[in-house]
PDB file of N, CA and C in Angstrom:
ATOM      1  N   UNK A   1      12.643 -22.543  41.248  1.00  0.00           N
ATOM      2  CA  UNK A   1      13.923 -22.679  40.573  1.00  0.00           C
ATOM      3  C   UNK A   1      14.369 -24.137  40.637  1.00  0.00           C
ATOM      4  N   UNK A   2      15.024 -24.542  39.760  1.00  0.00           N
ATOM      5  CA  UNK A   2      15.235 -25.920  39.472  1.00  0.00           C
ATOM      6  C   UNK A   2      16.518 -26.041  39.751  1.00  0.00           C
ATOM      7  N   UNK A   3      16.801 -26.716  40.890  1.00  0.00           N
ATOM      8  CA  UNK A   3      17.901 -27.388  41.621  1.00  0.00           C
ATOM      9  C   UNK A   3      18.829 -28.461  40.741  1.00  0.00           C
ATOM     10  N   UNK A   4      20.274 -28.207  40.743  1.00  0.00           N
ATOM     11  CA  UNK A   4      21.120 -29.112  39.599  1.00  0.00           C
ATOM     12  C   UNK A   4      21.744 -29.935  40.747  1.00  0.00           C
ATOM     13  N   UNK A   5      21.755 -31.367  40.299  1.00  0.00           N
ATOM     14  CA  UNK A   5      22.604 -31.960  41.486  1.00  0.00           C
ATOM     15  C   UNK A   5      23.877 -31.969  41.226  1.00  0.00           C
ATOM     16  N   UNK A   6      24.969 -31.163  42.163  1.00  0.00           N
ATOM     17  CA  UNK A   6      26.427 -30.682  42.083  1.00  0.00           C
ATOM     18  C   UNK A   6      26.969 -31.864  41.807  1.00  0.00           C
ATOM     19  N   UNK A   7      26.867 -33.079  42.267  1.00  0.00           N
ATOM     20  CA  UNK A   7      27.684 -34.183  41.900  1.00  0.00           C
ATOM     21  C   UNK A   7      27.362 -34.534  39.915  1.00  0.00           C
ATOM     22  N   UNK A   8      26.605 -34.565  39.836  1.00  0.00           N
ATOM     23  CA  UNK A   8      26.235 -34.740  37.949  1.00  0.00           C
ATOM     24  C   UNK A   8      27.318 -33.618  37.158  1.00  0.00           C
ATOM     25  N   UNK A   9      27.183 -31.966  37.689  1.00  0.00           N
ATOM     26  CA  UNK A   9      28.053 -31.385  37.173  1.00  0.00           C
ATOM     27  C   UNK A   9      29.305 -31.898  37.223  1.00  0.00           C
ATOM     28  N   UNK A  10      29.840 -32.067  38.658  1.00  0.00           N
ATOM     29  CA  UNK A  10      31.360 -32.189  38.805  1.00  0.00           C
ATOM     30  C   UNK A  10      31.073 -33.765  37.778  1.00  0.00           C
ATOM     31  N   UNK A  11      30.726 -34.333  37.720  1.00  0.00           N
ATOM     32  CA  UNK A  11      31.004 -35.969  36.663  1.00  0.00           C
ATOM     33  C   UNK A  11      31.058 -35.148  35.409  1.00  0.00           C
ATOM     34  N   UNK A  12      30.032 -34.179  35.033  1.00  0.00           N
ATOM     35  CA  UNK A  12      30.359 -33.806  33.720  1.00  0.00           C
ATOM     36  C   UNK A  12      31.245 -33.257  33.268  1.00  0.00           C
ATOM     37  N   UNK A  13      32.152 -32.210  34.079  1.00  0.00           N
ATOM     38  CA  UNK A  13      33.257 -31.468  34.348  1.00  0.00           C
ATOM     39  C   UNK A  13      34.443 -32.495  34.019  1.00  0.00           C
ATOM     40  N   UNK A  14      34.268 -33.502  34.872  1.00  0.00           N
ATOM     41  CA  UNK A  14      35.202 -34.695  34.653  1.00  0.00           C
ATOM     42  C   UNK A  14      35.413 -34.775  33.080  1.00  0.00           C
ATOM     43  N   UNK A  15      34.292 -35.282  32.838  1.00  0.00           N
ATOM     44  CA  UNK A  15      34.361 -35.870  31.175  1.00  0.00           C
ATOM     45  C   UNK A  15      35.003 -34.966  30.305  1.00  0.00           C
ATOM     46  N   UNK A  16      34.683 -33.979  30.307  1.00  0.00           N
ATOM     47  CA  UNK A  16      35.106 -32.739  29.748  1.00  0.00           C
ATOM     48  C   UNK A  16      36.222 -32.303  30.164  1.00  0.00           C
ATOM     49  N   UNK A  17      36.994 -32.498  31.194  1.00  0.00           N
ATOM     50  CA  UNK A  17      38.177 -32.464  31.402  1.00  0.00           C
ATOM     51  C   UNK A  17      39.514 -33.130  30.785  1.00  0.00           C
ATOM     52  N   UNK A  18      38.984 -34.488  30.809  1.00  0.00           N
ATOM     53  CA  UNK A  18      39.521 -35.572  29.649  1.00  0.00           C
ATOM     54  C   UNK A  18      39.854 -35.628  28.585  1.00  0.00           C
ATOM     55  N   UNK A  19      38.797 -34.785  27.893  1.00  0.00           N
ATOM     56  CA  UNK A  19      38.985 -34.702  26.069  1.00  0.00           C
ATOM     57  C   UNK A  19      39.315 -33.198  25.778  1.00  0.00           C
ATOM     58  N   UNK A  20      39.532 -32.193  26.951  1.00  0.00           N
ATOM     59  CA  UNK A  20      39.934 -30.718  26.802  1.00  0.00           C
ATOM     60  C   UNK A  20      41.186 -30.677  25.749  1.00  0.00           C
ATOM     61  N   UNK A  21      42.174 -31.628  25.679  1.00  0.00           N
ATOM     62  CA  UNK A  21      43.395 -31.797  24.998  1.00  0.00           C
ATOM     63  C   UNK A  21      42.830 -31.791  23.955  1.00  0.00           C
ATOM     64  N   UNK A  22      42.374 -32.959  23.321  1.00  0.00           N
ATOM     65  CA  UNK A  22      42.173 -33.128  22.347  1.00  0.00           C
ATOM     66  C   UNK A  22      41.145 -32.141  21.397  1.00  0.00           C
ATOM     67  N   UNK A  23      39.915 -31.603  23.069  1.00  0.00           N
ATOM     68  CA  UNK A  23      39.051 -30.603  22.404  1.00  0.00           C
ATOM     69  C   UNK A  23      40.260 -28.972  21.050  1.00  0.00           C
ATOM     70  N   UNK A  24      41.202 -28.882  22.280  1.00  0.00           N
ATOM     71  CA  UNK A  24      42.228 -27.629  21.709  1.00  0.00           C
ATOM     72  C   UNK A  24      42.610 -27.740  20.350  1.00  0.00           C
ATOM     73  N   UNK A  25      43.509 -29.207  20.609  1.00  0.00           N
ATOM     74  CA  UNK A  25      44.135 -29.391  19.220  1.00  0.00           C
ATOM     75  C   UNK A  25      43.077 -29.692  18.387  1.00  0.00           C
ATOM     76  N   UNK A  26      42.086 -29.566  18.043  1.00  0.00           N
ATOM     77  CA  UNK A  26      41.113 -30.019  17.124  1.00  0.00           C
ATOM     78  C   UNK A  26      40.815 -31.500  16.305  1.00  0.00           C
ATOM     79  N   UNK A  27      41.200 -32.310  17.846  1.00  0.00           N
ATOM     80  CA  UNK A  27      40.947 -33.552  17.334  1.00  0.00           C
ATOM     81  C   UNK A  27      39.700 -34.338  17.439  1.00  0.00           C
ATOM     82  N   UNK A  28      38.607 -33.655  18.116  1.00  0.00           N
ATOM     83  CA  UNK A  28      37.202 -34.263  18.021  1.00  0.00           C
ATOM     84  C   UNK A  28      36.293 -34.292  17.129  1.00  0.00           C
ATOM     85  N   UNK A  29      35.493 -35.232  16.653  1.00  0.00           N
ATOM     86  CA  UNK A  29      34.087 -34.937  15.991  1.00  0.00           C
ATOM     87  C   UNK A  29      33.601 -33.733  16.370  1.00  0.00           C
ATOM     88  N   UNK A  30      32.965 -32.758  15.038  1.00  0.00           N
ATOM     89  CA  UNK A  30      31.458 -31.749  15.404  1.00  0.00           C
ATOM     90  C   UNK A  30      30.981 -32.588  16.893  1.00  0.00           C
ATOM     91  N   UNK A  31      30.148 -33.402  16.529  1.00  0.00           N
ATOM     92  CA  UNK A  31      29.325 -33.423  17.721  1.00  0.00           C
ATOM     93  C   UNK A  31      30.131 -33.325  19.010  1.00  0.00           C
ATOM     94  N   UNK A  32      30.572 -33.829  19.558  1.00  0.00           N
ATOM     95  CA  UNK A  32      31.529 -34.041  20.549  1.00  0.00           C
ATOM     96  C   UNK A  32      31.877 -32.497  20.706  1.00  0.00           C
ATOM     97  N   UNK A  33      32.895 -32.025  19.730  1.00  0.00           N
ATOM     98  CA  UNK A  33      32.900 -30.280  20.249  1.00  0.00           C
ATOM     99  C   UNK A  33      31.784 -29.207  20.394  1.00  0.00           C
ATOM    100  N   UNK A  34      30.705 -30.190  19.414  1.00  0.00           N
ATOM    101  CA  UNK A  34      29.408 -28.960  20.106  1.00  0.00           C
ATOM    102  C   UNK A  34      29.258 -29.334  21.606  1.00  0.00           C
ATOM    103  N   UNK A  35      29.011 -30.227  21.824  1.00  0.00           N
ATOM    104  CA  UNK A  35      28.738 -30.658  23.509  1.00  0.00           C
ATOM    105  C   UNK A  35      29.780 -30.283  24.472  1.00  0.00           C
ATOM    106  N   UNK A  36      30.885 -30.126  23.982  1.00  0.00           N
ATOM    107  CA  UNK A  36      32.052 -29.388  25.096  1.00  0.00           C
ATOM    108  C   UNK A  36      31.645 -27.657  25.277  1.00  0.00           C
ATOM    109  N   UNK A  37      31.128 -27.591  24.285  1.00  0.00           N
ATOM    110  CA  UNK A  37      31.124 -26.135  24.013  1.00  0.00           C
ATOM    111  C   UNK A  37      29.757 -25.592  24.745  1.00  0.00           C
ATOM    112  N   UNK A  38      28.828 -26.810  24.202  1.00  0.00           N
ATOM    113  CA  UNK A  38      27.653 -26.123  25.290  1.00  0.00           C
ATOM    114  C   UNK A  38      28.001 -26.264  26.585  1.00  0.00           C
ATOM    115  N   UNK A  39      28.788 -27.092  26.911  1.00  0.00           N
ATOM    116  CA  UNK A  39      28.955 -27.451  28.332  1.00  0.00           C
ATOM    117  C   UNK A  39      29.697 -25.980  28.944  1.00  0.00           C
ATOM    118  N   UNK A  40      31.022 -26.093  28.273  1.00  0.00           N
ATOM    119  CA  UNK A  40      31.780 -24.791  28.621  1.00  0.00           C
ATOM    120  C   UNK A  40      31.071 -23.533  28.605  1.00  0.00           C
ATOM    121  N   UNK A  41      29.923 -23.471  27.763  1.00  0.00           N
ATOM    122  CA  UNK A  41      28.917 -21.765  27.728  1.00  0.00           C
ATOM    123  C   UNK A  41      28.609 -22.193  29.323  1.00  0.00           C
ATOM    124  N   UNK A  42      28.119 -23.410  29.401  1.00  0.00           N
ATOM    125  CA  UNK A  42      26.804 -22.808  31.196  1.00  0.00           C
ATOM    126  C   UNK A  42      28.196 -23.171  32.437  1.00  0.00           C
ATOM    127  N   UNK A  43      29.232 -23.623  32.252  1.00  0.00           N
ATOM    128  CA  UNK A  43      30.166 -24.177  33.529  1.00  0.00           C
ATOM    129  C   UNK A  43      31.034 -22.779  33.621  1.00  0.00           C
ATOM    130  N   UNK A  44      30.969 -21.796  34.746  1.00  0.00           N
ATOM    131  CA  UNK A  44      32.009 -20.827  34.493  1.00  0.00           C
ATOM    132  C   UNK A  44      33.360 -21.572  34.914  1.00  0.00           C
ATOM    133  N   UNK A  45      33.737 -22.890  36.134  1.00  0.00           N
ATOM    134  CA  UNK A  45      34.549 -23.520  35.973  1.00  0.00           C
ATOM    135  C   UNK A  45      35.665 -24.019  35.240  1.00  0.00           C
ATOM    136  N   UNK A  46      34.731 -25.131  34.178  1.00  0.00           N
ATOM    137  CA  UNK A  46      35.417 -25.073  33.236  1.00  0.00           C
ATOM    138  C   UNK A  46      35.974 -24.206  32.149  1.00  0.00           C
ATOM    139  N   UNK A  47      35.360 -22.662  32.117  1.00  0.00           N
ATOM    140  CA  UNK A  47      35.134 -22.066  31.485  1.00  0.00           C
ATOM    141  C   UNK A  47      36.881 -21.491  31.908  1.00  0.00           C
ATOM    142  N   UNK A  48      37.149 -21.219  32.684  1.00  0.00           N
ATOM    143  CA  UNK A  48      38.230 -20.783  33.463  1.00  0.00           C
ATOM    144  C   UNK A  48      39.700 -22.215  33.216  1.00  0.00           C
ATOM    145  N   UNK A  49      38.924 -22.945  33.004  1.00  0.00           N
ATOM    146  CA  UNK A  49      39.934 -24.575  33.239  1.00  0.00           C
ATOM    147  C   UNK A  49      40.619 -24.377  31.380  1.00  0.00           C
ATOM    148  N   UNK A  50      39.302 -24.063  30.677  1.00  0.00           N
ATOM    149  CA  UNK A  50      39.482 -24.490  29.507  1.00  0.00           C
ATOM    150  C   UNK A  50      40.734 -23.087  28.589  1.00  0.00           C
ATOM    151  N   UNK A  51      40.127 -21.859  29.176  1.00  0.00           N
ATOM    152  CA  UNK A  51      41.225 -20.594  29.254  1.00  0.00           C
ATOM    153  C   UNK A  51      42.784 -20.702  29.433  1.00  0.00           C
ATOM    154  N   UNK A  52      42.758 -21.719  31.273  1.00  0.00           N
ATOM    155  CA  UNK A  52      44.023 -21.770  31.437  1.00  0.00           C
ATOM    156  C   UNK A  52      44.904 -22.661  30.715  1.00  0.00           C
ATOM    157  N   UNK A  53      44.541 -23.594  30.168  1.00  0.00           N
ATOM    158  CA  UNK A  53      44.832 -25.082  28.973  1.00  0.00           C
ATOM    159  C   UNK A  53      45.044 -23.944  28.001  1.00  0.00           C
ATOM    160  N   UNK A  54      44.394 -23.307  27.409  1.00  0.00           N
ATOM    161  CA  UNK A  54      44.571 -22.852  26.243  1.00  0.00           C
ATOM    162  C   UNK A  54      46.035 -21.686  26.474  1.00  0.00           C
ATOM    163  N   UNK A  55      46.252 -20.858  27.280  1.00  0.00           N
ATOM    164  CA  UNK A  55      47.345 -20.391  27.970  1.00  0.00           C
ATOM    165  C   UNK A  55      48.670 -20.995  27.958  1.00  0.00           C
ATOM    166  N   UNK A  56      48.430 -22.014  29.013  1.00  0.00           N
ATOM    167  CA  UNK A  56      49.455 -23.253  28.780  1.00  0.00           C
ATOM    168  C   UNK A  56      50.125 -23.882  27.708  1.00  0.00           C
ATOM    169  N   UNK A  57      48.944 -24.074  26.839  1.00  0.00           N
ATOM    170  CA  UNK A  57      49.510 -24.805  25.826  1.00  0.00           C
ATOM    171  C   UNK A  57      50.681 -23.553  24.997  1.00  0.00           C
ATOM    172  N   UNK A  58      49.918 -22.342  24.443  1.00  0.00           N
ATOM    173  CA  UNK A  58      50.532 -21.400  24.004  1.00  0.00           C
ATOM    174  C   UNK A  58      52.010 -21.015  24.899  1.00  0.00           C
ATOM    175  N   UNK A  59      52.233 -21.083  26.021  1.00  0.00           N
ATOM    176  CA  UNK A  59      53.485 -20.884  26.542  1.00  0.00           C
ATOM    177  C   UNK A  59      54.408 -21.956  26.248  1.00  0.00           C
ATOM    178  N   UNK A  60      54.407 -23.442  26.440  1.00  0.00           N
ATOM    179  CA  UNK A  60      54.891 -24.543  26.037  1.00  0.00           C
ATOM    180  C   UNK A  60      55.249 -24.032  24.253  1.00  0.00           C
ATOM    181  N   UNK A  61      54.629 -23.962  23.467  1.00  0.00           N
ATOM    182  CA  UNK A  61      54.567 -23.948  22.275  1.00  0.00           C
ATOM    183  C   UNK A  61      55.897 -23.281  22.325  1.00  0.00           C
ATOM    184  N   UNK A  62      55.838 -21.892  22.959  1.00  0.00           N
ATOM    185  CA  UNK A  62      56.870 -21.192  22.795  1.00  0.00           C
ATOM    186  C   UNK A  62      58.027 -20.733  23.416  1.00  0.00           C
ATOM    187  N   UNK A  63      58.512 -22.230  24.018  1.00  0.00           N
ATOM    188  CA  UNK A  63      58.844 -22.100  25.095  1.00  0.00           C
ATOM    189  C   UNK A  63      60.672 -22.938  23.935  1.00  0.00           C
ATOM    190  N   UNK A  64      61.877 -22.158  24.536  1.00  0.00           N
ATOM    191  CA  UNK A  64      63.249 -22.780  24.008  1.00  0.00           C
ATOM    192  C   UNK A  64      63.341 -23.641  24.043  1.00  0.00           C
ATOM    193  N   UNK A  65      63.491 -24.474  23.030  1.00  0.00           N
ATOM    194  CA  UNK A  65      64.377 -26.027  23.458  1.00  0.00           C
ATOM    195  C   UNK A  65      65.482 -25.844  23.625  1.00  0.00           C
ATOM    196  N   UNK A  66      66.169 -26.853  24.899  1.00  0.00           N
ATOM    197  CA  UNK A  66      67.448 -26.625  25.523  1.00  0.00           C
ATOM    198  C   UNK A  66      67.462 -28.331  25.620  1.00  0.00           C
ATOM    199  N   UNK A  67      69.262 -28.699  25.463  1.00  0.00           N
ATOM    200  CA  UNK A  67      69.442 -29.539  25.701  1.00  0.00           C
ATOM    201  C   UNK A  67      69.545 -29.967  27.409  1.00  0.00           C
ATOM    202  N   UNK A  68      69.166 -31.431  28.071  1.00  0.00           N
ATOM    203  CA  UNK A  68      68.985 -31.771  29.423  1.00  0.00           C
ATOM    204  C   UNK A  68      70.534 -32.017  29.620  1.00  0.00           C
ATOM    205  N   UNK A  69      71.571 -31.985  30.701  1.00  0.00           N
ATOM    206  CA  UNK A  69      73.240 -31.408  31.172  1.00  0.00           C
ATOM    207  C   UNK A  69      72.930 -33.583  30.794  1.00  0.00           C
ATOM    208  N   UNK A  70      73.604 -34.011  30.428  1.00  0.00           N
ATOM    209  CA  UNK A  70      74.247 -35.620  30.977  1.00  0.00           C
ATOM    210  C   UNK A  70      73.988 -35.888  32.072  1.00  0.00           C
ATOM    211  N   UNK A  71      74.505 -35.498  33.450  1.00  0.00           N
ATOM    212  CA  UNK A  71      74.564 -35.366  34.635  1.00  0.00           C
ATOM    213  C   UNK A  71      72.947 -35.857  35.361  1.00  0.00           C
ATOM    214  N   UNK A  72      72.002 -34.851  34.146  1.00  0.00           N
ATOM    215  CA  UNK A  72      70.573 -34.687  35.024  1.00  0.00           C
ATOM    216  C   UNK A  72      70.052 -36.523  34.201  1.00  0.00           C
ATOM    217  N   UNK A  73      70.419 -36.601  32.771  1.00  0.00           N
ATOM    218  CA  UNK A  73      69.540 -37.880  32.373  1.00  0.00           C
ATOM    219  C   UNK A  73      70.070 -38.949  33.237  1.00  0.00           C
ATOM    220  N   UNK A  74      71.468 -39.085  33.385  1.00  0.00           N
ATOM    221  CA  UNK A  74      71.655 -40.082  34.200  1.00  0.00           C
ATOM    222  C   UNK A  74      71.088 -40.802  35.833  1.00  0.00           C
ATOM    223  N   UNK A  75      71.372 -39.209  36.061  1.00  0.00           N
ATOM    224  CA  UNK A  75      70.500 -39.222  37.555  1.00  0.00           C
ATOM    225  C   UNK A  75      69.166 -39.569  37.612  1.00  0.00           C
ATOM    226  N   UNK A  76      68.610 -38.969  36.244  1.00  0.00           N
ATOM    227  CA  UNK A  76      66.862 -39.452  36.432  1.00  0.00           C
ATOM    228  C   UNK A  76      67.118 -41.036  35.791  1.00  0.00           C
ATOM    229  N   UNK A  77      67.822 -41.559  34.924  1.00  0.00           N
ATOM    230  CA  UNK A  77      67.653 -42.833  34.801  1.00  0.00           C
ATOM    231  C   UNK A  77      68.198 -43.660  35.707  1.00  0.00           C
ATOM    232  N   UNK A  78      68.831 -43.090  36.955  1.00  0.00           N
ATOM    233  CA  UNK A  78      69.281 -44.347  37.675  1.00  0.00           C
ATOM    234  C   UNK A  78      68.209 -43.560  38.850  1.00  0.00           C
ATOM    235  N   UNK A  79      67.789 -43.145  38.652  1.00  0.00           N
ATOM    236  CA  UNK A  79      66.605 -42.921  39.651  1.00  0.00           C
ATOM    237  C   UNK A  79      65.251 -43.765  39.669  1.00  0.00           C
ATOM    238  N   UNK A  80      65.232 -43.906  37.944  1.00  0.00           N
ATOM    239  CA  UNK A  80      64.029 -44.924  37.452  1.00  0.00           C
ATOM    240  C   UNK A  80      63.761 -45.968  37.484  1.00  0.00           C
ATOM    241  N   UNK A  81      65.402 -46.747  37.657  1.00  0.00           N
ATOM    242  CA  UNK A  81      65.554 -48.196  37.636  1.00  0.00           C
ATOM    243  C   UNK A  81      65.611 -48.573  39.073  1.00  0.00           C
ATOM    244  N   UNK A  82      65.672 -47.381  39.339  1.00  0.00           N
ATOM    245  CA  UNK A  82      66.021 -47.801  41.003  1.00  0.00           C
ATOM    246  C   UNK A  82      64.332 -48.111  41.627  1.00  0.00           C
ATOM    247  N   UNK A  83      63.499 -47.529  41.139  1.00  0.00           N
ATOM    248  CA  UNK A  83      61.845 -47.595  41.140  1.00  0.00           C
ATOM    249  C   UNK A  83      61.718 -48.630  40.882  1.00  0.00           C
ATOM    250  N   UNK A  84      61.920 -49.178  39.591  1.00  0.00           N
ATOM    251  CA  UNK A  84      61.546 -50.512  38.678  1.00  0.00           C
ATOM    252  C   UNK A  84      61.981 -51.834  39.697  1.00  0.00           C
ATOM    253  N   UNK A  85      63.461 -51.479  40.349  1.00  0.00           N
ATOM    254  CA  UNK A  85      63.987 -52.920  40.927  1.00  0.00           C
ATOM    255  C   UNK A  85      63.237 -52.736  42.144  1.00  0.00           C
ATOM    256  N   UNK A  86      62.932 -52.108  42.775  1.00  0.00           N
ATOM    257  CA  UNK A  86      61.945 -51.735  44.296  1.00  0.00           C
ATOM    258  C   UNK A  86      60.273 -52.600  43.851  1.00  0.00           C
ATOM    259  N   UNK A  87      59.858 -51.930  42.784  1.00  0.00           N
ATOM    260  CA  UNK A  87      58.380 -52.271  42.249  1.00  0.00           C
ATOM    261  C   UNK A  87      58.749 -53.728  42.229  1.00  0.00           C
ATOM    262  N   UNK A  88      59.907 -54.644  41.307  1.00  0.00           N
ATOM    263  CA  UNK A  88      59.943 -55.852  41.065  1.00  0.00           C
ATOM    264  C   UNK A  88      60.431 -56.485  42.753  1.00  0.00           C
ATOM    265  N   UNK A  89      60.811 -56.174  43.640  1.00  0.00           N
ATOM    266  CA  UNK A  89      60.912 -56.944  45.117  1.00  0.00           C
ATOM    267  C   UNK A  89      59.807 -57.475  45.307  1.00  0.00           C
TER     268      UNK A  89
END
């Protein structure tokens, strides 16, 4: 039996992890989505990764827009600048 070296998968997993977005929304070349796709037939991993993305995305999709209270943008923007003047010390 022919031994796969686990580190090559997990790099390939990687790669394929990367362009999973774009694989969904149908923004890749044929080629490129055939090769995700063969990849995803033999990885049950990704196979599971690429399911839960596809899940995700569908809940987001349908998920209420609600306006954010004043209270919360302010707080996160003086939270941000407060980062920015720390980063610039």
């Amino acid at each position: 039996m022919k031994q796969t070296d686990p580190h090559r998968c997990h790099e390939n997993c990687l790669v394929l992890f990367e362009r999973l977005s774009e694989y969904i929304d149908r923004e890749l070349d044929a080629p490129t989505c055939k090769d995700i796709e063969a990849h995803i037939k033999a990885c049950k991993p990704c196979q599971v990764c690429l399911e839960t993305l596809k899940q995700t995305v569908a809940l987001c999709r349908n998920l209420e827009r609600r306006q954010v209270p004043d209270t919360f943008s302010l707080k996160l923007k003086s939270a941000i600048f407060d980062l920015v003047d720390k980063k610039a010390d």
